[in-house]
C-alpha atoms as a PDB file:
ATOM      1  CA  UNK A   1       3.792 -37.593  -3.439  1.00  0.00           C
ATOM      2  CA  UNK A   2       2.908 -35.804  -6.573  1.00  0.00           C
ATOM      3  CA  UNK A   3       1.468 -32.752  -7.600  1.00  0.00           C
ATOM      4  CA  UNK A   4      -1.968 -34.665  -8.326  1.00  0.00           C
ATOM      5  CA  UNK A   5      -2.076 -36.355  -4.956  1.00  0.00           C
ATOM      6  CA  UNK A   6      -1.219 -32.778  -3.054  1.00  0.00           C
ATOM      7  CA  UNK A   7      -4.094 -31.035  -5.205  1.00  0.00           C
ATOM      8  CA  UNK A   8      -6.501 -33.566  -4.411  1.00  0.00           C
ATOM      9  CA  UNK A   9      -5.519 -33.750  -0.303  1.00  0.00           C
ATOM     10  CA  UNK A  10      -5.651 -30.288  -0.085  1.00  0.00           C
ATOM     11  CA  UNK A  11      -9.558 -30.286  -1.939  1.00  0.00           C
ATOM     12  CA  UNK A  12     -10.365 -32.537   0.657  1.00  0.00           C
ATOM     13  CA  UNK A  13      -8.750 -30.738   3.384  1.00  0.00           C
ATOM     14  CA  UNK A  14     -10.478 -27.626   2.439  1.00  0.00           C
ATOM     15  CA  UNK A  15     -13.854 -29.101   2.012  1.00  0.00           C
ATOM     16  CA  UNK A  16     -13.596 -30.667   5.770  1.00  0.00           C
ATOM     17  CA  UNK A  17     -12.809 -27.156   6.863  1.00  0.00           C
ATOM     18  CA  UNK A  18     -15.643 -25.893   4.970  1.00  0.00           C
ATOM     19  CA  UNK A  19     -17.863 -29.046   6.696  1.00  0.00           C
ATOM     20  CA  UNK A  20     -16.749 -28.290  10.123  1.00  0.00           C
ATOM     21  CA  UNK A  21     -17.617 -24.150   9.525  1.00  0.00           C
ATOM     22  CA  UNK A  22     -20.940 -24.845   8.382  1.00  0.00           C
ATOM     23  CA  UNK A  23     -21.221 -27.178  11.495  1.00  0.00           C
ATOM     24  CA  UNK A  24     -19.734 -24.528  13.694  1.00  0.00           C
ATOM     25  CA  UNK A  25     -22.024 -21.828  12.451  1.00  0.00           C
ATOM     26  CA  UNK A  26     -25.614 -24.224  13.061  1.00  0.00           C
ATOM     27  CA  UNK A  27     -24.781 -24.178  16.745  1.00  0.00           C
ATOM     28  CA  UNK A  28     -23.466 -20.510  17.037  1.00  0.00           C
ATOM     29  CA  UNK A  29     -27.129 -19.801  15.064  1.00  0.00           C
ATOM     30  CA  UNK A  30     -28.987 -21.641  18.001  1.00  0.00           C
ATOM     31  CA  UNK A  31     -26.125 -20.909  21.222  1.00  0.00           C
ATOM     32  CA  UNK A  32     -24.586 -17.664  20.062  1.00  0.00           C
ATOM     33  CA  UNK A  33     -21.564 -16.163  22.730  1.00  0.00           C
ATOM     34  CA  UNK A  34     -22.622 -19.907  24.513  1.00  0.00           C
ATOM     35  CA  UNK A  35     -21.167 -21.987  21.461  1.00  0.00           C
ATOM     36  CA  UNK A  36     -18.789 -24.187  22.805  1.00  0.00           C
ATOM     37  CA  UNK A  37     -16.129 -26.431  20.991  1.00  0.00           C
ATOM     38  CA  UNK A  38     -17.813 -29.583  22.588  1.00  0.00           C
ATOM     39  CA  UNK A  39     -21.131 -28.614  21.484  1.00  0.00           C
ATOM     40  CA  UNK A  40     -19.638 -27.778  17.263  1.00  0.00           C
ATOM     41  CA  UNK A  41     -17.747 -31.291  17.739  1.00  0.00           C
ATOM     42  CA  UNK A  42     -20.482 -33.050  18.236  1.00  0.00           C
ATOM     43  CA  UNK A  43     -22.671 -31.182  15.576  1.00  0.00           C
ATOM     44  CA  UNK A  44     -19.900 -32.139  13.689  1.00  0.00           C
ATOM     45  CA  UNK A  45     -19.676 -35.920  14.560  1.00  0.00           C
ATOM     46  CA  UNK A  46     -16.069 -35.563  15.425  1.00  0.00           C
ATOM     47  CA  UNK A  47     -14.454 -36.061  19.022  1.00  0.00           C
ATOM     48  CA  UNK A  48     -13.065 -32.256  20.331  1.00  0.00           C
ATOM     49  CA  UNK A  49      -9.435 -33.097  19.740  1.00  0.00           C
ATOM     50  CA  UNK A  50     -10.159 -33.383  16.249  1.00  0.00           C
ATOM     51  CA  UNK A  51     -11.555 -29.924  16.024  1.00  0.00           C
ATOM     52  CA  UNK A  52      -8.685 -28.852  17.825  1.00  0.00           C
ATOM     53  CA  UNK A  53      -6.736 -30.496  14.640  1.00  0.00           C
ATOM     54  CA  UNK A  54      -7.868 -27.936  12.699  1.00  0.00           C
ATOM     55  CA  UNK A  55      -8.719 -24.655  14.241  1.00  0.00           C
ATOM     56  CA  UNK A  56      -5.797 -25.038  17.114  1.00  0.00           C
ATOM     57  CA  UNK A  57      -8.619 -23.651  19.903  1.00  0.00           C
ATOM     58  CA  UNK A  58     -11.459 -21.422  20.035  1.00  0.00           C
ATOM     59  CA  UNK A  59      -9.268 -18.799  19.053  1.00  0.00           C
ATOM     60  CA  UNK A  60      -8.414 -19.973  15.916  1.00  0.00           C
ATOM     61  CA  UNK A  61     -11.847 -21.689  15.163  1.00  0.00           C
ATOM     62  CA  UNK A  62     -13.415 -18.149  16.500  1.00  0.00           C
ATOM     63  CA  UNK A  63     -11.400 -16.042  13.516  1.00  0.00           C
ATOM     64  CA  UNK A  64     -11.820 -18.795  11.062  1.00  0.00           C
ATOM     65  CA  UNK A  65     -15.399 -17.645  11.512  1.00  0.00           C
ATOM     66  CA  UNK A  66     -15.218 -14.104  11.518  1.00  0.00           C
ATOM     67  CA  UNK A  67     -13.347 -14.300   8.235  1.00  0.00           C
ATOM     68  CA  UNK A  68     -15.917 -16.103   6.563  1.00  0.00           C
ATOM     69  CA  UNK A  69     -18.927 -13.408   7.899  1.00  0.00           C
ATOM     70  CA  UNK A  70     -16.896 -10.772   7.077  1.00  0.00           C
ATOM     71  CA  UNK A  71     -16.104 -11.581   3.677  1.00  0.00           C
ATOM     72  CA  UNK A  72     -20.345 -11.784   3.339  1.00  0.00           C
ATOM     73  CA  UNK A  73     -20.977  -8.837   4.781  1.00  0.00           C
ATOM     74  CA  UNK A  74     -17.942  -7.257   2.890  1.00  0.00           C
ATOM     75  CA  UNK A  75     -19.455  -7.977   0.095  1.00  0.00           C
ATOM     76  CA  UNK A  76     -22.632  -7.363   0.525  1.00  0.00           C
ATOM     77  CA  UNK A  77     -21.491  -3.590   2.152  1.00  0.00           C
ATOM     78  CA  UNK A  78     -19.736  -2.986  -1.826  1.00  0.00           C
ATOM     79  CA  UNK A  79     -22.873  -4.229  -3.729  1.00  0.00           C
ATOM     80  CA  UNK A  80     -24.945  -1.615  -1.652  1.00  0.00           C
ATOM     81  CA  UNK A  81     -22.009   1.077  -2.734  1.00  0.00           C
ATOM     82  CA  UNK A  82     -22.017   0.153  -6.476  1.00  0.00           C
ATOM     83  CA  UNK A  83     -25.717   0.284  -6.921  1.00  0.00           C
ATOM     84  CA  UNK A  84     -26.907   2.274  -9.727  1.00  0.00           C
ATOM     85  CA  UNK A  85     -28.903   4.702  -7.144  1.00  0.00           C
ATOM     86  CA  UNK A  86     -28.140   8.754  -5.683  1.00  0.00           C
ATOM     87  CA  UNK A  87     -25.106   8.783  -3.435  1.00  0.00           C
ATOM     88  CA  UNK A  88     -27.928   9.884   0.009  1.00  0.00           C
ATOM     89  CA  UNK A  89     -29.765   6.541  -1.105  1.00  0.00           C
ATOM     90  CA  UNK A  90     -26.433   4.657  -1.201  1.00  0.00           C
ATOM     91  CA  UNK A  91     -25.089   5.715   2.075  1.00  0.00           C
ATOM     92  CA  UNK A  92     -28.973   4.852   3.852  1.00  0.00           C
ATOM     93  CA  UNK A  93     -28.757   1.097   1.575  1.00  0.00           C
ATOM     94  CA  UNK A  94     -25.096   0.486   3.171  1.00  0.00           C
ATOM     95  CA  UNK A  95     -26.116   1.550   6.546  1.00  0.00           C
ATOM     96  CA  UNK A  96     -29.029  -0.712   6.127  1.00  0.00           C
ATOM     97  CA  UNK A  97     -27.247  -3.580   4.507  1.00  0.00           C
ATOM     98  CA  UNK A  98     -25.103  -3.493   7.967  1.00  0.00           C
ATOM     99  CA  UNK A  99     -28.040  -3.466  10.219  1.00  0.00           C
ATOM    100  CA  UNK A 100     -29.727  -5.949   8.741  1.00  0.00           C
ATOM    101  CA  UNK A 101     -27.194  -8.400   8.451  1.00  0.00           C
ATOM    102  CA  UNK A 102     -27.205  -8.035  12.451  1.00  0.00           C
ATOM    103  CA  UNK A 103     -30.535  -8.056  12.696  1.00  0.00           C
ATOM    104  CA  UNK A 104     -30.712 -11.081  11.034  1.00  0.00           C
ATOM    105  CA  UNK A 105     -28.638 -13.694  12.422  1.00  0.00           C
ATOM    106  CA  UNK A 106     -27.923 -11.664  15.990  1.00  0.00           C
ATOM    107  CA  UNK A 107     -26.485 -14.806  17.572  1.00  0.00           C
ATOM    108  CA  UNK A 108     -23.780 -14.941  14.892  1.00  0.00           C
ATOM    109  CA  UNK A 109     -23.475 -11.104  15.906  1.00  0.00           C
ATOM    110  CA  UNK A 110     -22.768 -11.708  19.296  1.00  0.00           C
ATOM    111  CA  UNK A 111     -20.290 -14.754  19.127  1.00  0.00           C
ATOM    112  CA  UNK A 112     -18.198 -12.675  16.816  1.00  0.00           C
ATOM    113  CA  UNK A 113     -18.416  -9.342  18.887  1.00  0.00           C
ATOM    114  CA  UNK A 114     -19.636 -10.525  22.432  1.00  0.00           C
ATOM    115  CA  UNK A 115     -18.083 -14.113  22.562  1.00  0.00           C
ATOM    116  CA  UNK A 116     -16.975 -12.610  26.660  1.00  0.00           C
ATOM    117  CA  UNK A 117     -20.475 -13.489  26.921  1.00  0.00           C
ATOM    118  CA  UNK A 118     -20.287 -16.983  27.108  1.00  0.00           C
ATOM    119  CA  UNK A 119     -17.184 -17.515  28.925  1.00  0.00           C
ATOM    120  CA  UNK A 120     -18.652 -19.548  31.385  1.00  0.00           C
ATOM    121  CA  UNK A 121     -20.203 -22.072  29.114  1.00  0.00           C
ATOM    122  CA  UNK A 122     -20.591 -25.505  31.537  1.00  0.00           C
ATOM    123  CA  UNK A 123     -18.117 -28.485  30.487  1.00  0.00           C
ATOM    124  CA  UNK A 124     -15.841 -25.580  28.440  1.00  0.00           C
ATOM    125  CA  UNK A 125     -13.575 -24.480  31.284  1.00  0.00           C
ATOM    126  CA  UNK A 126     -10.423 -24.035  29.053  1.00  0.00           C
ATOM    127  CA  UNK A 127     -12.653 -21.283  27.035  1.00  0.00           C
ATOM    128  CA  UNK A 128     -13.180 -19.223  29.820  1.00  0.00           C
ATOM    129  CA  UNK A 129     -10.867 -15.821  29.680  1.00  0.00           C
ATOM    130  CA  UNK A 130     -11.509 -15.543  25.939  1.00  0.00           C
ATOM    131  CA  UNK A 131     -10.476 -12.109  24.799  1.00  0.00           C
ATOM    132  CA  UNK A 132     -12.972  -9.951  23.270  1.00  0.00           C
ATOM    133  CA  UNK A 133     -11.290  -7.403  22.629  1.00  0.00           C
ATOM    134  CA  UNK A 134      -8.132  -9.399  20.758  1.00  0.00           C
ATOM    135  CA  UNK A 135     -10.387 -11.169  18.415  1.00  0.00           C
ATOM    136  CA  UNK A 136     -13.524  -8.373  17.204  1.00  0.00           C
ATOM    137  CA  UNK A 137     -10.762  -5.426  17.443  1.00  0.00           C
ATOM    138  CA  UNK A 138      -9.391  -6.686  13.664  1.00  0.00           C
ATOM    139  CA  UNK A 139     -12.554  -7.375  12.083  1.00  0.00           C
ATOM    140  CA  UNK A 140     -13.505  -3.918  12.808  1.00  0.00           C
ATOM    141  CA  UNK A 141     -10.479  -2.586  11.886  1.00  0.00           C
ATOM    142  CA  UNK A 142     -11.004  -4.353   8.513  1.00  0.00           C
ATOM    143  CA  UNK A 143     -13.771  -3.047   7.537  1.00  0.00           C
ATOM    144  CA  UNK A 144     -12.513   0.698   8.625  1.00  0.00           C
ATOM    145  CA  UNK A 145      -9.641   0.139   6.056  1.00  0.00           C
ATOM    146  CA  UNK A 146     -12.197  -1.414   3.444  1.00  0.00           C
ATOM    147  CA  UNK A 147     -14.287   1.283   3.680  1.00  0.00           C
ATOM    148  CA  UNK A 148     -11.501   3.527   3.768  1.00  0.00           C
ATOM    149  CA  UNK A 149     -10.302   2.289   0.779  1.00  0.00           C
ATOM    150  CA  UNK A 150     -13.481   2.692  -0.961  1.00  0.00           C
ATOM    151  CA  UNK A 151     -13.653   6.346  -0.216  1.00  0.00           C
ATOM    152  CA  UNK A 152     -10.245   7.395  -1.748  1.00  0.00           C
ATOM    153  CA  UNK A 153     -11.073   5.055  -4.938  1.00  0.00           C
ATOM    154  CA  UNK A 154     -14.537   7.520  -5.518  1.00  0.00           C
ATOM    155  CA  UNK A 155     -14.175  10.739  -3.316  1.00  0.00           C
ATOM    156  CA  UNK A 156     -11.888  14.051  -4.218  1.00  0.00           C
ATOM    157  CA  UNK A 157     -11.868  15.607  -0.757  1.00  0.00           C
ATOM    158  CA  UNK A 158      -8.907  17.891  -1.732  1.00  0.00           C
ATOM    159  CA  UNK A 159      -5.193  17.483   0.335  1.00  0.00           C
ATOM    160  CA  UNK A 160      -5.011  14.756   2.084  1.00  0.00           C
ATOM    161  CA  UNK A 161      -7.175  12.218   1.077  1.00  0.00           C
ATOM    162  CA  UNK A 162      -5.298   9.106   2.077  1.00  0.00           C
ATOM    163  CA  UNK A 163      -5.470   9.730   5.817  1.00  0.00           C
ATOM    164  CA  UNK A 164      -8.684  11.899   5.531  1.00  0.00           C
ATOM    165  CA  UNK A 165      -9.853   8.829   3.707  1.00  0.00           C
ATOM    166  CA  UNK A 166      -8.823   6.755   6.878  1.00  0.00           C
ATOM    167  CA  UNK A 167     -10.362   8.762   9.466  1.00  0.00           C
ATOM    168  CA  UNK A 168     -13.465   8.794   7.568  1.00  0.00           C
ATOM    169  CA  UNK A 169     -13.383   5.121   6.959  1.00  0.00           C
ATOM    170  CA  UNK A 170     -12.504   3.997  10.976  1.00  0.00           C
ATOM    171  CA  UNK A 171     -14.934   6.529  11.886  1.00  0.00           C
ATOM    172  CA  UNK A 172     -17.989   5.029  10.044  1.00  0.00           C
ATOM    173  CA  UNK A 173     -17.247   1.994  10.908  1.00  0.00           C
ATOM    174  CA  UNK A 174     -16.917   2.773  14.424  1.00  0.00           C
ATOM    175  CA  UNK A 175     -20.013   4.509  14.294  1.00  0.00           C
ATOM    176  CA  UNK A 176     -21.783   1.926  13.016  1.00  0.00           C
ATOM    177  CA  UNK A 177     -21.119  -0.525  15.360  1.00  0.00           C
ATOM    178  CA  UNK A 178     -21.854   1.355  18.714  1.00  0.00           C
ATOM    179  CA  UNK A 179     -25.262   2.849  17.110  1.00  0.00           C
ATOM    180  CA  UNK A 180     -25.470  -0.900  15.847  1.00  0.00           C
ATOM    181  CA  UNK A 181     -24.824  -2.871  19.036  1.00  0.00           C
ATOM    182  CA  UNK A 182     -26.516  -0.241  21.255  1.00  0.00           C
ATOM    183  CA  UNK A 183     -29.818  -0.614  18.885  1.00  0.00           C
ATOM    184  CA  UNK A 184     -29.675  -4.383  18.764  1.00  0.00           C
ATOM    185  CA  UNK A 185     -29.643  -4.636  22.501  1.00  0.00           C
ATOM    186  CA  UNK A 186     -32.370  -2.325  23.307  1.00  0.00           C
ATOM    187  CA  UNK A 187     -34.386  -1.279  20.048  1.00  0.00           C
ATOM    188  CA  UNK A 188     -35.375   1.340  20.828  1.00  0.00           C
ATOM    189  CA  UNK A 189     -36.543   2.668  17.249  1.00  0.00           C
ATOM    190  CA  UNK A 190     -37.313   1.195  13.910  1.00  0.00           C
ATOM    191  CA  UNK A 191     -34.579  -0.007  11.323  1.00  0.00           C
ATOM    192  CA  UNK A 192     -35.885   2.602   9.133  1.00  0.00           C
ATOM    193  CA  UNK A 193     -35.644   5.526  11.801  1.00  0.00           C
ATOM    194  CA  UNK A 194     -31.523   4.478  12.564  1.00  0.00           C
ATOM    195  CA  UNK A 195     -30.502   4.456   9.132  1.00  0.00           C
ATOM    196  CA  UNK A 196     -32.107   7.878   8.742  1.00  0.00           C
ATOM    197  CA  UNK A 197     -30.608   9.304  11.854  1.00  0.00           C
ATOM    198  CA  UNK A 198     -27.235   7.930  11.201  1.00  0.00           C
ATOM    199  CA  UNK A 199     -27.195   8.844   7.349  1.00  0.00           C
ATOM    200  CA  UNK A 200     -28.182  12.855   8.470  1.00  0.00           C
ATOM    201  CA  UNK A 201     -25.163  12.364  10.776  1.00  0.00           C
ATOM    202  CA  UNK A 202     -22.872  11.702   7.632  1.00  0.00           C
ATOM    203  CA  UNK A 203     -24.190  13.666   4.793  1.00  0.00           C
ATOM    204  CA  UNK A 204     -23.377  17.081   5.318  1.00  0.00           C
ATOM    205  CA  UNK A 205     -19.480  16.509   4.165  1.00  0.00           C
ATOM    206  CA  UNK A 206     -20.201  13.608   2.288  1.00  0.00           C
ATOM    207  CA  UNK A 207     -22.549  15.817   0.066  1.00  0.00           C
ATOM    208  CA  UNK A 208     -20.067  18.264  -0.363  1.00  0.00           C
ATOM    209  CA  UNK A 209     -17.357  16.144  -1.670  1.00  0.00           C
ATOM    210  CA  UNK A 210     -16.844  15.689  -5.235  1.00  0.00           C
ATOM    211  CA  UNK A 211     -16.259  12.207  -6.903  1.00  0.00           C
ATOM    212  CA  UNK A 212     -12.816  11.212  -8.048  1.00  0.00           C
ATOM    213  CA  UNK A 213     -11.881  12.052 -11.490  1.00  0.00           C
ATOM    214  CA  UNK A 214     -11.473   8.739 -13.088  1.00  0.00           C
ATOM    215  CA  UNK A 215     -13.246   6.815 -10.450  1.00  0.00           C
ATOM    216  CA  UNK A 216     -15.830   4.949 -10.300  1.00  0.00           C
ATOM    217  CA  UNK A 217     -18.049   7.608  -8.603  1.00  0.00           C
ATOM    218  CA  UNK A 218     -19.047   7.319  -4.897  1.00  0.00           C
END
């Protein structure tokens, strides 16, 4: 086989992995923690061995998913830090830019965090025992060392700032989530009202640090 035919297998591999996400993610928009790999193989037209082809089980079709909502809301997290705005009005945009995203699509939010949930989906037996904690443990854990990593790029917060950077980082993050998931479930104020409550919570040492000579300013 040459290098032309290997290019042009893997394209095609990686667009059918692309096909069967996008399939995967239409029922986990309308099922949620309930999606089940019968139900995305037959969104997908295929027969459930064949999605086992590719993703292995739910495990692997589960963090094939979480990679590609991450990466969004990654990305979308950064754009709220780099905008051209005061660094209070940053911090409330990024805590926003997280709630909203879970706001928006909370059925994606639960499969990823909650898929315990649907355990007991009928006709799924082999699903049941999924691990919560195995699979949404490293996504948050990713975005703790993102963040993290975003902090000692822009902030001068004296000796130290690698692991303070860390703790700050992991601690956001964590933060986020709980006030996140415990709003989502029971909203009990406005979007609005959270992000203010949650940015007071922050700002009295983030307004005290300096930015980071050289960097690109927090």
């Amino acid at each position: 086989m040459n290098t032309t035919q290997r290019t042009d297998q893997q394209t095609s591999a990686d667009r059918r992995r692309r096909e069967l996400l996008e399939a995967a993610d239409r029922v986990v928009l309308r099922d949620g923690p309930h999606a089940s790999m019968n139900a995305i193989a037959a969104e997908a037209g295929i027969t459930k061995p064949i999605l086992y082809r590719h993703f292995g089980d739910k495990g692997g079709l589960y963090a094939a998913l979480a990679v590609r909502h991450t990466d969004a809301l990654l990305a979308s997290l950064r754009a709220a830090l780099d905008a051209p705005a005061e660094r209070r009005q940053r911090v409330e945009s990024t805590l926003d830019t997280y709630l909203a995203a879970i706001e928006a699509r909370p059925q994606v939010y639960r499969f990823l965090m909650h898929p315990a949930e649907g355990a007991g989906t009928p006709g799924d037996q082999a699903e049941q025992g999924f691990d919560v904690g195995r699979h949404s443990a490293p996504l948050l854990r990713r975005m703790g060392e993102e963040l993290a990593q975003v902090i000692e790029e822009r902030l001068d917060v004296g000796p130290g700032t690698q692991q303070l950077a860390r703790v700050w980082g992991h601690g956001i993050v964590g933060m986020m989530h709980a006030a996140g998931d415990w709003w989502l479930g029971e909203r009990p104020c406005p979007r609005e009202e959270l992000v203010r409550t949650l940015a007071d919570l922050l700002w009295g040492r983030l307004a005290e640090a300096g930015d980071k000579a050289g960097g690109p300013g927090f």
